[in-house]
Protein backbone atom coordinates (compact mmCIF):
# COMPACT_ATOMS: atom_id res chain seq x y z
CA UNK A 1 128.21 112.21 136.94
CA UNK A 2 124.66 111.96 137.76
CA UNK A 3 122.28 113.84 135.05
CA UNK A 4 118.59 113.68 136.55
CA UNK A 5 116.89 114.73 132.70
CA UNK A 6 118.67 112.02 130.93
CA UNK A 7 118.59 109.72 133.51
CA UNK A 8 114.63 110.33 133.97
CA UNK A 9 114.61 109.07 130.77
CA UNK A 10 116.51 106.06 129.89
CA UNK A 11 114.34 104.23 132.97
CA UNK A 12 110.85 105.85 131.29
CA UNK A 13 112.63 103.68 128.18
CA UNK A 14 113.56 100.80 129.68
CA UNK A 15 110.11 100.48 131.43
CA UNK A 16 108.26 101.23 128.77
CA UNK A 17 110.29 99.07 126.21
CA UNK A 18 109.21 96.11 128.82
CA UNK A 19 105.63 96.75 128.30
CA UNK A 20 105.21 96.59 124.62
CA UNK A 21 106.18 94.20 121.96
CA UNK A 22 108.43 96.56 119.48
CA UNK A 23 111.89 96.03 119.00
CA UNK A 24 114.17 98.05 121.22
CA UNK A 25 115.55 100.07 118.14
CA UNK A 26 111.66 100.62 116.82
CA UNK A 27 110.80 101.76 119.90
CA UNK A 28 113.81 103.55 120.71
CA UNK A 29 113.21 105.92 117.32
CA UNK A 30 109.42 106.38 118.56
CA UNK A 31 110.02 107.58 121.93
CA UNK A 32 112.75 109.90 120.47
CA UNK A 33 110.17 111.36 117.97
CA UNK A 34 107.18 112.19 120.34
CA UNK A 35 109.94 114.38 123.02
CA UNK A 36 111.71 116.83 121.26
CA UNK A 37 112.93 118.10 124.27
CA UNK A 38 115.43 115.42 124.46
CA UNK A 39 117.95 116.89 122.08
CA UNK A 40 120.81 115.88 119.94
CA UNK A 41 123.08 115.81 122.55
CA UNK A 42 121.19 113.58 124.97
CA UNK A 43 119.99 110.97 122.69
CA UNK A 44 123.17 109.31 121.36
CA UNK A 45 123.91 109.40 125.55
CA UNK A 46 120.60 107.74 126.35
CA UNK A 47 120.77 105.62 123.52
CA UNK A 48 124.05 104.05 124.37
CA UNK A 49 123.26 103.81 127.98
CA UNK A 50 119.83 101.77 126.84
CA UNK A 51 121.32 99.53 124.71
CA UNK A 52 124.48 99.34 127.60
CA UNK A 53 122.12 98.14 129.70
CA UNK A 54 119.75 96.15 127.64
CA UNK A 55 123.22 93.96 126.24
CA UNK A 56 124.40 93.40 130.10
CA UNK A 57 120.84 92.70 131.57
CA UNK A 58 121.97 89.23 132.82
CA UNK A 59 125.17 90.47 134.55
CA UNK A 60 123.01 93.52 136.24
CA UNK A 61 120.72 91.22 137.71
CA UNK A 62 123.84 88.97 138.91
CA UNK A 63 125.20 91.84 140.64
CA UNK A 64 121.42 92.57 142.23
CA UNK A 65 121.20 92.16 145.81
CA UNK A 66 117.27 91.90 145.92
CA UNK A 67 114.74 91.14 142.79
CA UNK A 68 115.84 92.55 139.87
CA UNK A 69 113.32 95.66 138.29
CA UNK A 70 114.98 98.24 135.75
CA UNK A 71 115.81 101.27 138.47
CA UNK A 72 117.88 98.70 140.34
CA UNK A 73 119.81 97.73 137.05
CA UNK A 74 120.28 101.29 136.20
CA UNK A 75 121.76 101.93 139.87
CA UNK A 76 124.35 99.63 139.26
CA UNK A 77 124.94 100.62 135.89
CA UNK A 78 125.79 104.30 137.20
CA UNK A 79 128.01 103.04 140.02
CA UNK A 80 129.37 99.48 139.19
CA UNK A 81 132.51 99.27 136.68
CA UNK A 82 130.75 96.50 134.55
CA UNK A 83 134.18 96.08 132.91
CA UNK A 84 136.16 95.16 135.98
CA UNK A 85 132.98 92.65 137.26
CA UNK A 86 132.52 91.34 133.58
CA UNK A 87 136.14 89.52 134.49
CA UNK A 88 135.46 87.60 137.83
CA UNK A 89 136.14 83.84 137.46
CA UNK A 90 133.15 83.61 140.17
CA UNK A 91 130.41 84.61 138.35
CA UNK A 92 128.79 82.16 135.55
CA UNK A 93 130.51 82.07 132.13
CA UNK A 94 127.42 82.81 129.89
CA UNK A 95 126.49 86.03 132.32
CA UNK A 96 130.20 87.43 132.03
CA UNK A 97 129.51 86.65 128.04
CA UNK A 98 126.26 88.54 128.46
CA UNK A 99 124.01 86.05 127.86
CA UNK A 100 121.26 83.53 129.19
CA UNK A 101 122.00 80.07 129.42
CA UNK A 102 120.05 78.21 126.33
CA UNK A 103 121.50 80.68 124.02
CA UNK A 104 124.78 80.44 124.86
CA UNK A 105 124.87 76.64 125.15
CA UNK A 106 123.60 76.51 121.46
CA UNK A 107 126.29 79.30 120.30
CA UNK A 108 129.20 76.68 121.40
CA UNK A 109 127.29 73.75 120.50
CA UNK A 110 127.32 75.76 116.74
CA UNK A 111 130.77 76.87 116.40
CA UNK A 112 132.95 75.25 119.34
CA UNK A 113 133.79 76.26 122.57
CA UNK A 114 136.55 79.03 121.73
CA UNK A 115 134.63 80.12 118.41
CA UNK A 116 131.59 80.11 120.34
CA UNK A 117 132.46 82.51 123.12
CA UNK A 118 134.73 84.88 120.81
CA UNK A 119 130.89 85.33 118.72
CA UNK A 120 129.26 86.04 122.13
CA UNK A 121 132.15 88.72 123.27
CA UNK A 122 131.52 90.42 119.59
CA UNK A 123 127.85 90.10 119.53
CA UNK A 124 128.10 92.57 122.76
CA UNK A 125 129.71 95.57 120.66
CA UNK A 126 128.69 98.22 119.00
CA UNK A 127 127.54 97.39 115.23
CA UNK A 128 128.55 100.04 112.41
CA UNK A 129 126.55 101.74 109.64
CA UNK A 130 127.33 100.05 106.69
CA UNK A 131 125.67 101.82 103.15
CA UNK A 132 125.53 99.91 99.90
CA UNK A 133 126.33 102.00 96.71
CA UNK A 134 123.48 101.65 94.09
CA UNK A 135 125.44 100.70 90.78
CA UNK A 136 122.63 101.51 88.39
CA UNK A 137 123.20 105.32 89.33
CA UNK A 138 126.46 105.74 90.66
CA UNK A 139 129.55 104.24 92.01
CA UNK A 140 131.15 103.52 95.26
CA UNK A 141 134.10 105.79 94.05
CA UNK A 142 131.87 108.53 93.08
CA UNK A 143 130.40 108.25 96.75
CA UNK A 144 133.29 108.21 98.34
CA UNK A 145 134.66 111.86 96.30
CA UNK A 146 131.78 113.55 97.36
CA UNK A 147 131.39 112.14 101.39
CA UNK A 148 135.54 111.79 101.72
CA UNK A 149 135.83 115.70 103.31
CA UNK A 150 132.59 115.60 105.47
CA UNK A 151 132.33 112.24 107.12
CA UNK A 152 135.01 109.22 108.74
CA UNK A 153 134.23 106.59 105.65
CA UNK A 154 135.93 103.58 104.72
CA UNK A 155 135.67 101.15 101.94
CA UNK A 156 134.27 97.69 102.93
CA UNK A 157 137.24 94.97 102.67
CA UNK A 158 134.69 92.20 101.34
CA UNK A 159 131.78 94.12 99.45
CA UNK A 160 132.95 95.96 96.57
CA UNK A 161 130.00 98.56 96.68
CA UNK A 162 130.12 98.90 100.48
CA UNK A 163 131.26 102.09 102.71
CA UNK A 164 131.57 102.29 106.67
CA UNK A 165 130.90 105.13 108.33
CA UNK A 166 132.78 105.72 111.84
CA UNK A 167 129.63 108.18 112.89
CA UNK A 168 125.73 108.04 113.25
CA UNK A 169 124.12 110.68 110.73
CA UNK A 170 120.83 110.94 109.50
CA UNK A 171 121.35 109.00 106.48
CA UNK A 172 117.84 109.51 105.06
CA UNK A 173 118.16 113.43 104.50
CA UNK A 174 121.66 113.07 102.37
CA UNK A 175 120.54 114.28 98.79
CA UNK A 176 122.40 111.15 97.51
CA UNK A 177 119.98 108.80 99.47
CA UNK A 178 117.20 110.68 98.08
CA UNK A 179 118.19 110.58 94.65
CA UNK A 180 118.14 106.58 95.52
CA UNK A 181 122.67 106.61 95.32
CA UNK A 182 122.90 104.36 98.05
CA UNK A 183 120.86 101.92 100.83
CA UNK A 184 121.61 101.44 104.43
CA UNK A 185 122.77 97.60 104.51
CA UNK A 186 125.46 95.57 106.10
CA UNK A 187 128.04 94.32 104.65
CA UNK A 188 127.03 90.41 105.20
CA UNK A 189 123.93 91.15 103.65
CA UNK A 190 125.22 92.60 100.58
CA UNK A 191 127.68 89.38 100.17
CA UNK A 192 124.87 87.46 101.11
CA UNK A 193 122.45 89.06 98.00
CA UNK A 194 126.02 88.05 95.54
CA UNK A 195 125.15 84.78 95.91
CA UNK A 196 122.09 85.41 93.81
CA UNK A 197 123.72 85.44 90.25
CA UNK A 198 120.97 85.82 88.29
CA UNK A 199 121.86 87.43 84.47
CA UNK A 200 120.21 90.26 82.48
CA UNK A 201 116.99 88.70 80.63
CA UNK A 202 116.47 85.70 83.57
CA UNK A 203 114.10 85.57 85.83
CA UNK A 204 114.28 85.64 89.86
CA UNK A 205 111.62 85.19 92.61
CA UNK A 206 112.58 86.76 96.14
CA UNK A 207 110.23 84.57 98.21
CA UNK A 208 110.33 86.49 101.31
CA UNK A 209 111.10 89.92 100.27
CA UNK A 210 109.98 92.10 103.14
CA UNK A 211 110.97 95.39 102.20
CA UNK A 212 113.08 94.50 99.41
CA UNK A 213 116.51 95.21 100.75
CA UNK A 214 118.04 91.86 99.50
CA UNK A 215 116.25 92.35 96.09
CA UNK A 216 117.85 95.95 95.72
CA UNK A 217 121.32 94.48 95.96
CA UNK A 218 121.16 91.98 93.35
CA UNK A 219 118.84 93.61 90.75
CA UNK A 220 121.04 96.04 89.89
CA UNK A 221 123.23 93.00 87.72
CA UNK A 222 120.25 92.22 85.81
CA UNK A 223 120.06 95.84 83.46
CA UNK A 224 116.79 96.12 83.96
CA UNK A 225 116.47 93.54 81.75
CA UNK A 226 114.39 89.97 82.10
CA UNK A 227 112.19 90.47 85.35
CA UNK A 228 112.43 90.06 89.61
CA UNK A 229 109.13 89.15 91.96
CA UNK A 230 108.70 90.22 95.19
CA UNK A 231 106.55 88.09 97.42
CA UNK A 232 105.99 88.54 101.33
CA UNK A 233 102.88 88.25 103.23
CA UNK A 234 103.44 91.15 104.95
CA UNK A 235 101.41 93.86 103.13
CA UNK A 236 103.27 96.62 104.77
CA UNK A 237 106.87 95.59 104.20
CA UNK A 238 106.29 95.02 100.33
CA UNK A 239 104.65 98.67 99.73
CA UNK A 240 108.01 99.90 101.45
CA UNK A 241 109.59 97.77 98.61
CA UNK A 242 108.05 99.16 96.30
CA UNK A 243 109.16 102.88 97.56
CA UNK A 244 112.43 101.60 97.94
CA UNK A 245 112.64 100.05 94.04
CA UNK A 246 111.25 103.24 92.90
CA UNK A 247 113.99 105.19 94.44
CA UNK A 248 116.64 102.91 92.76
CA UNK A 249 115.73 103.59 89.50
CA UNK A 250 114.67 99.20 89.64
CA UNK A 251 112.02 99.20 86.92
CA UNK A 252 112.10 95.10 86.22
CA UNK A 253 110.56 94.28 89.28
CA UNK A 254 107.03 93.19 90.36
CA UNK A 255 105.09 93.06 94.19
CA UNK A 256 103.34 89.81 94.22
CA UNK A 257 100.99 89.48 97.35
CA UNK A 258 99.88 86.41 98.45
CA UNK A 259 97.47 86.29 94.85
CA UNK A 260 97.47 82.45 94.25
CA UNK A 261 95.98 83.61 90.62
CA UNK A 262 99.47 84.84 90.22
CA UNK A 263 101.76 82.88 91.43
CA UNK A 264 100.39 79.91 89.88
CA UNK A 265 101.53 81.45 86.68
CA UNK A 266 105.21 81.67 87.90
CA UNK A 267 105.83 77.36 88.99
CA UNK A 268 108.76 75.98 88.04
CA UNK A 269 109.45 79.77 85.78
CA UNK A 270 112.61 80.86 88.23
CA UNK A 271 115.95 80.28 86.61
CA UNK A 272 116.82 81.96 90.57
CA UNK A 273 114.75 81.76 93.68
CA UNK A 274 116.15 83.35 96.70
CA UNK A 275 114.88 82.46 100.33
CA UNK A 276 115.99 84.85 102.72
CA UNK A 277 114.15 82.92 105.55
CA UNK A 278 112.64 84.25 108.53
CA UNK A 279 114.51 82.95 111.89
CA UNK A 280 116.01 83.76 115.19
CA UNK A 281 117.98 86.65 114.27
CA UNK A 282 120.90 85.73 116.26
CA UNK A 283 123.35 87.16 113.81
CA UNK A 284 122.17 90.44 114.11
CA UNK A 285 122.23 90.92 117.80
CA UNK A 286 124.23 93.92 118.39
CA UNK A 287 121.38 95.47 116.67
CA UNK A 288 118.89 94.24 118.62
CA UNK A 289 120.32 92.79 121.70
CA UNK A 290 117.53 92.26 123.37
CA UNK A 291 115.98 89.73 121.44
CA UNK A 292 118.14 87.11 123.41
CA UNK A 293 116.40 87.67 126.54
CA UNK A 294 113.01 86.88 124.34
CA UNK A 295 114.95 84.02 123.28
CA UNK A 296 113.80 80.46 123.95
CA UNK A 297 114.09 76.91 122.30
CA UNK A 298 110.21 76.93 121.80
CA UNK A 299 110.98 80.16 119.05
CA UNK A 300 113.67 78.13 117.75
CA UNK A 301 111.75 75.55 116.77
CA UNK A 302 108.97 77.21 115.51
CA UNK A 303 111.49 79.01 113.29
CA UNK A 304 113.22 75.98 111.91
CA UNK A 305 109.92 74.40 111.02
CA UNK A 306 108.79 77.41 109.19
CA UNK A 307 111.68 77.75 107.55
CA UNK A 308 111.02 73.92 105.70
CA UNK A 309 107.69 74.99 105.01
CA UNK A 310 108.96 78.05 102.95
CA UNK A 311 111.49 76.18 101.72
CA UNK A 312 109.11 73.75 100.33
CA UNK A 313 106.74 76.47 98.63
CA UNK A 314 109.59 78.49 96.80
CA UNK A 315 111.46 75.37 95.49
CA UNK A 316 108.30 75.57 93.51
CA UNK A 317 108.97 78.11 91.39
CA UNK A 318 112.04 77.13 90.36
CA UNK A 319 113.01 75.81 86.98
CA UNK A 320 114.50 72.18 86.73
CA UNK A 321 117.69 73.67 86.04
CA UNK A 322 117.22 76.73 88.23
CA UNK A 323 119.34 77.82 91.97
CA UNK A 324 117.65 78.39 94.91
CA UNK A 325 119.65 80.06 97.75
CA UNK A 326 118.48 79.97 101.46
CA UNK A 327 119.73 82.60 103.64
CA UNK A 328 118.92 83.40 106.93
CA UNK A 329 120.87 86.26 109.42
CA UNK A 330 121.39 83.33 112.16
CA UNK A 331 124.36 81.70 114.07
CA UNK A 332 122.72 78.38 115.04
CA UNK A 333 123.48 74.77 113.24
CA UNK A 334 119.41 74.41 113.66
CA UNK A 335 118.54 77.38 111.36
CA UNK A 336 121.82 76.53 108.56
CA UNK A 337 123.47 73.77 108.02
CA UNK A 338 121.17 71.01 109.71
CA UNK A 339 118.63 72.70 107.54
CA UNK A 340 120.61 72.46 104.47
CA UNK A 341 121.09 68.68 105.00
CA UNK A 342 117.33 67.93 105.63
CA UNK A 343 116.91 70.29 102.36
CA UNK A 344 119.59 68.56 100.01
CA UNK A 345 118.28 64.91 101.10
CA UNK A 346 114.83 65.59 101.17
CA UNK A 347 114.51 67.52 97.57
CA UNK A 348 117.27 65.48 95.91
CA UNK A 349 119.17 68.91 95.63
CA UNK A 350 123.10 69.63 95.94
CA UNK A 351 125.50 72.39 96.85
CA UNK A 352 127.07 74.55 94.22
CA UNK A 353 129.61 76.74 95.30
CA UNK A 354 130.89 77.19 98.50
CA UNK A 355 128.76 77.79 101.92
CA UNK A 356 128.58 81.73 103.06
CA UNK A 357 129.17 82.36 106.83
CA UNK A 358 130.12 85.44 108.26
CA UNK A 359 129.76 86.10 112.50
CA UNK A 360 129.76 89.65 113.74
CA UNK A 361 132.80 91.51 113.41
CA UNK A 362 134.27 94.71 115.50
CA UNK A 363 133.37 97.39 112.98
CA UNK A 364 132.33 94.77 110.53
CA UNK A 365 129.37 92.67 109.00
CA UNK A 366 126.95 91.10 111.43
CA UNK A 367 126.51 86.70 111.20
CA UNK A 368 124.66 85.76 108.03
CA UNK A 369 124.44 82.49 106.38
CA UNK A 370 124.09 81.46 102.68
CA UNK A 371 124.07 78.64 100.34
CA UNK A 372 123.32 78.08 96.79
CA UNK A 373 121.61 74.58 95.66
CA UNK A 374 120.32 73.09 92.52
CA UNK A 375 118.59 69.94 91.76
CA UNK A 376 120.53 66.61 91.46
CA UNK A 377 120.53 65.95 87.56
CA UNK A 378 118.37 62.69 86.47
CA UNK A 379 120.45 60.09 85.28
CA UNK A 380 118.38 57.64 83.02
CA UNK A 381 119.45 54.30 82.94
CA UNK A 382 120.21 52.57 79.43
């Protein structure tokens, strides 16, 4: 059925999304606030059409007779069963897998060919909302009482503090969210944050915080007792932090800019340092799918050597007898575990514990990695 308003509008998104540099879900949530004539009803529509369209972009311009431009892709959106072409043996694998051809290549080359393609098909659905209960104030069970008769919730098989929700609400007007009960976080990234065992009265460095999200999950273990620092570059994302550690009731944790006064104090201090690095995001792209049409190997390699030269500057902090995890929300060999061999060989460090991998999941977590190392100890010779 043909619906000129809400039509009119997912192409003034699409086009507009191409001319700017936000993320389609930023952007998404600003063109929605300045129209408040779309409504409630036409935005989850829009929304899924967008993101639809965004996800199959390769397969749309397949199917394009002509030069592909975004009113062409949303004519054959509206009158093309994308399910029925997404099946012919004659087009390309990686466009019926919805995506371009680097990408996909380094997805199989990652996890194997069957592996590989399965992560592909499941990076092209729908991610859930997945809420983290704050244990300093509440519980998940207490959570669960008071949402159980409004809303389609479900506990999270892995995370023991983690609910699902089968609906999109407006999380950030629930009472308990602004009493600081709970944070919006997927489930990966909570079991991610576990590996971070740091004890009440220790101290732990988050190297690249952002806005604090990883940091909220673990701190909560510590009592508010011994002491967490938050360091990011980014300005903005670490006074969201500090809103967000406010609202938890976190009171042992400190926002460390880039103040080299200050962080020369803390070398070799950290009994944990974690390194949630920044990278390709490739785990997390049925949030975001169109970061894989931005996608290139030039990024990729930028990322990975970024990534050593964090590395490198938080294994500073840490204490000779100290952990350092490295996380990052990718699903490439480049970005994990080719990392954590150049890491373990070139800082004499080893592996404690096992390696965490998740890859997205039908209403599950999104791909994270994880892995927890700690230098080699000295052996002196008699």
């Amino acid at each position: 059925m043909y619906h000129p308003f809400r039509h009119y509008h997912i192409l003034c998104i699409l086009e507009g999304y191409d001319q700017q540099d936000l993320p389609l879900d930023l952007f998404l949530k600003d063109y929605f606030k300045a129209r408040t004539a779309v409504g409630s009803k036409d935005r989850p529509f829009i929304s899924d059409a967008v993101y639809t369209i965004v996800r199959w972009r390769g397969l749309l311009d397949y199917l394009c007779e002509s030069t592909p431009d975004w009113p062409k892709r949303l004519d054959i959106y509206l009158k093309w069963d994308l399910p029925t072409e997404k099946k012919r043996a004659d087009i390309p694998l990686h466009i019926r897998a919805g995506f371009p051809k680097g990408l996909f290549d380094l997805i199989i080359a990652s996890h194997g060919a069957e592996k590989g393609l399965d992560i592909c098909h499941k990076s092209n659905t729908m991610a859930p909302i997945t809420i983290r209960a704050n244990t300093l104030k509440t519980s998940r069970e207490h959570l669960i009482d008071v949402w159980k008769d409004k809303y389609r919730i479900t506990e999270c098989s892995q995370s023991k503090n983690g609910i699902t929700f089968a609906q999109r609400i407006n999380f950030f007007e629930l009472p308990e969210f602004k009493q600081g009960f709970f944070e919006i976080q997927d489930e990966g990234s909570q079991l991610l944050a576990e590996l971070v065992k740091v004890e009440p009265g220790q101290l732990a460095m988050d190297f690249c915080a952002g806005a604090g999200g990883k940091t909220l999950a673990f701190a909560p273990q510590m009592q508010n007792k011994g002491q967490i620092y938050l360091h990011d570059i980014r300005t903005h994302a670490l006074l969201d932090a500090k809103k967000r550690l406010r609202r938890a009731g976190i009171q042992n944790a400190q926002i460390i800019e880039a103040d080299e006064a200050k962080l020369k104090k803390l070398k070799k201090k950290m009994d944990w340092v974690l390194v949630d690095a920044p990278c390709t995001g490739t785990g997390t792209m049925r949030r975001n799918p169109d970061m894989k049409w931005k996608f290139n190997e030039g990024i990729l390699k930028e990322m990975v050597s970024l990534q050593r030269v964090i590395f490198e500057r938080a294994l500073s902090y840490l204490k000779p007898d100290g952990h350092i995890v490295y996380a990052t929300c990718s699903l490439l060999n480049a970005e994990n575990s080719e990392q954590v061999a150049h890491f373990t060989k070139t800082y004499g460090l080893e592996i404690v514990g096992n390696i965490f991998q998740s890859t997205p999941t039908p209403g599950g977590m999104d791909g994270f990695f994880g892995v927890t190392l700690k230098k080699l100890p000295i052996i002196v010779k008699p």
